[in-house]
Protein backbone atom coordinates (compact mmCIF):
# COMPACT_ATOMS: atom_id res chain seq x y z
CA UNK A 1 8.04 -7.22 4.59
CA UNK A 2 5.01 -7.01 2.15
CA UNK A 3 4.56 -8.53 -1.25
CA UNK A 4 4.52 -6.91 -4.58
CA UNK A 5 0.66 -7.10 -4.56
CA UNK A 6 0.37 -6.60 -0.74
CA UNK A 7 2.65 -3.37 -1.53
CA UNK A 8 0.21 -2.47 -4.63
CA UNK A 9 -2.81 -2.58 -2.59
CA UNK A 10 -1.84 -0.71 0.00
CA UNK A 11 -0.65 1.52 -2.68
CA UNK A 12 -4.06 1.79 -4.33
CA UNK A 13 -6.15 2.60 -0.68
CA UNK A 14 -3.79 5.52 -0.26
CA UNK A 15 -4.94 6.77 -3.25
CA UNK A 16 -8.34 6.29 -2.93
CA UNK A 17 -8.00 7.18 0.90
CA UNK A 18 -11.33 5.21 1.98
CA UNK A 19 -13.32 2.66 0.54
CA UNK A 20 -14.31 -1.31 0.17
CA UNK A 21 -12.37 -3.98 -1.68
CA UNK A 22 -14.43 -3.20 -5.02
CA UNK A 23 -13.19 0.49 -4.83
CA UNK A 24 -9.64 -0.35 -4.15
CA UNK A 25 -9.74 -3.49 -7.07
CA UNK A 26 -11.08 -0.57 -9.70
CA UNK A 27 -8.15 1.68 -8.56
CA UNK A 28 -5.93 -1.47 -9.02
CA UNK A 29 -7.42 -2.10 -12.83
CA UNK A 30 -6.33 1.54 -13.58
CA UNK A 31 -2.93 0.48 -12.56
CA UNK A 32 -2.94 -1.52 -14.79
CA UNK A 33 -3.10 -5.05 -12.66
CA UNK A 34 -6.28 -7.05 -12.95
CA UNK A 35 -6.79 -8.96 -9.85
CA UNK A 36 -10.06 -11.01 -8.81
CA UNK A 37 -11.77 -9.12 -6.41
CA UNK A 38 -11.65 -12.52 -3.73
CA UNK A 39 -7.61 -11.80 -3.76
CA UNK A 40 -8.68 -7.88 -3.18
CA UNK A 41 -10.88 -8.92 -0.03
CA UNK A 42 -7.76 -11.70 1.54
CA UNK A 43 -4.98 -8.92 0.79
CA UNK A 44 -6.85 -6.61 2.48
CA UNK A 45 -7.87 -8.56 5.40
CA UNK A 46 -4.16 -9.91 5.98
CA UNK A 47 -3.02 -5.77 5.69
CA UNK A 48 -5.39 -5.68 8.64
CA UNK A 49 -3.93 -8.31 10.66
CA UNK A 50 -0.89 -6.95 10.12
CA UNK A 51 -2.21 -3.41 11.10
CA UNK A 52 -1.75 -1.40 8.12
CA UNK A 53 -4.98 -0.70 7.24
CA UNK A 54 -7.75 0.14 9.51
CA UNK A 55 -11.56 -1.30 8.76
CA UNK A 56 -15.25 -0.13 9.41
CA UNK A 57 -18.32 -2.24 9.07
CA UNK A 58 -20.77 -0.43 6.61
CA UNK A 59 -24.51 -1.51 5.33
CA UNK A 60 -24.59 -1.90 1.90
CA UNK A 61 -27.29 -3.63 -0.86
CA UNK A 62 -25.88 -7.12 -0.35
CA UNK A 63 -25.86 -6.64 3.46
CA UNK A 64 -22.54 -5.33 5.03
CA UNK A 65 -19.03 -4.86 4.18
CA UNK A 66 -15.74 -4.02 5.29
CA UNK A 67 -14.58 0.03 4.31
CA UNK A 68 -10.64 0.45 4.57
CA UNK A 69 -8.48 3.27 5.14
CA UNK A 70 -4.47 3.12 5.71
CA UNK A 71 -3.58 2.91 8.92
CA UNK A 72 -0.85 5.98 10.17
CA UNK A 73 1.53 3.13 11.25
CA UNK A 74 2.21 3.14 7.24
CA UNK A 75 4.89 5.55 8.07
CA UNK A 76 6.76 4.02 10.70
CA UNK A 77 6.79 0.75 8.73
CA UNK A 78 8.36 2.25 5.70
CA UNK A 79 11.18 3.66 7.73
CA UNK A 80 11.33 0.05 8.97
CA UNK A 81 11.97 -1.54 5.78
CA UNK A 82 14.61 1.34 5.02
CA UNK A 83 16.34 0.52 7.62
CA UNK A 84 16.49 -3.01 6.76
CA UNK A 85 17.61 -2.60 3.14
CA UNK A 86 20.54 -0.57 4.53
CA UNK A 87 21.09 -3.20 7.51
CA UNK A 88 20.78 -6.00 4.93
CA UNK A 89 22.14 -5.07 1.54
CA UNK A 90 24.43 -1.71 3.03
CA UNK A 91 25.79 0.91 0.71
CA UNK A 92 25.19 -1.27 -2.36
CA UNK A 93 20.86 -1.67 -1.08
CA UNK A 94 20.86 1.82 -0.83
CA UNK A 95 22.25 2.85 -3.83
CA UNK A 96 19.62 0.28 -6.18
CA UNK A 97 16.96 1.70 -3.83
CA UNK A 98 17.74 5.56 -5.47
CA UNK A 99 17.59 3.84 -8.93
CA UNK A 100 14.60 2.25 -8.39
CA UNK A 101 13.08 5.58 -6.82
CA UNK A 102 14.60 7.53 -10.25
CA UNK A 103 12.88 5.17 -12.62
CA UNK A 104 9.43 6.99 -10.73
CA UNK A 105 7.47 9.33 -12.27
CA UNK A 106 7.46 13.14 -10.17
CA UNK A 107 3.71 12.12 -8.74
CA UNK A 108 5.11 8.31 -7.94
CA UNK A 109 7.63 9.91 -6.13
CA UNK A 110 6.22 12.89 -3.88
CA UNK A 111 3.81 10.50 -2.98
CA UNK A 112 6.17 8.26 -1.20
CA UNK A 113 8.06 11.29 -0.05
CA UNK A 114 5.07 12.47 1.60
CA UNK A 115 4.49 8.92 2.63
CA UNK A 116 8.17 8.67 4.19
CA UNK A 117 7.79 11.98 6.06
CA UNK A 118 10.09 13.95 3.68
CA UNK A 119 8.18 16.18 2.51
């Protein structure tokens, strides 16, 4: 399973669809979460050994750097942790899971329809 800021991340590169730690800490400080960029860069690198994001090596002023994009197994590992709420917590998982999706706002929500394959 990911962590709350592992999940935010990830969250925050869908969004932005493409781009390097910098980009994706920005679209994190309009969340609302202030986060060093150094945690940005290790979150991101562990998302990639786990094999939800995908990286490209790009030249930049200060050298090179990594550019991220989510990685389409995003999908299949959502489902994953679906199924383990249910196999876990059972009717009573599933049932704080639809709270917790109510207490989104309509965009929150498509979004994670879209991301689930629901939509």
């Amino acid at each position: 399973m990911l962590g709350s800021l592992e999940t935010e991340v990830l969250l925050a590169l869908r969004e932005l669809g493409e781009g390097p730690a910098r980009d994706v800490r920005r679209a994190l400080e309009q969340r609302g979460l202030r986060v060093a960029y150094t945690t940005v860069a290790t979150i991101l690198t562990r998302l990639y050994a786990k094999g939800l994001v995908r990286r490209r090596r790009e030249a930049c002023q200060g050298g090179e750097r990594y550019v991220y994009r989510p990685a389409e197994v995003e999908q299949k590992y959502l489902r994953n942790i679906l199924r383990g709420v249910v196999a876990m917590f059972g009717p009573a998982g599933v049932v704080h899971l639809n709270e917790e999706i109510a207490k989104l706002n309509p965009s929150e929500e498509k979004a994670l329809r879209r991301r689930l394959g629901l939509d």
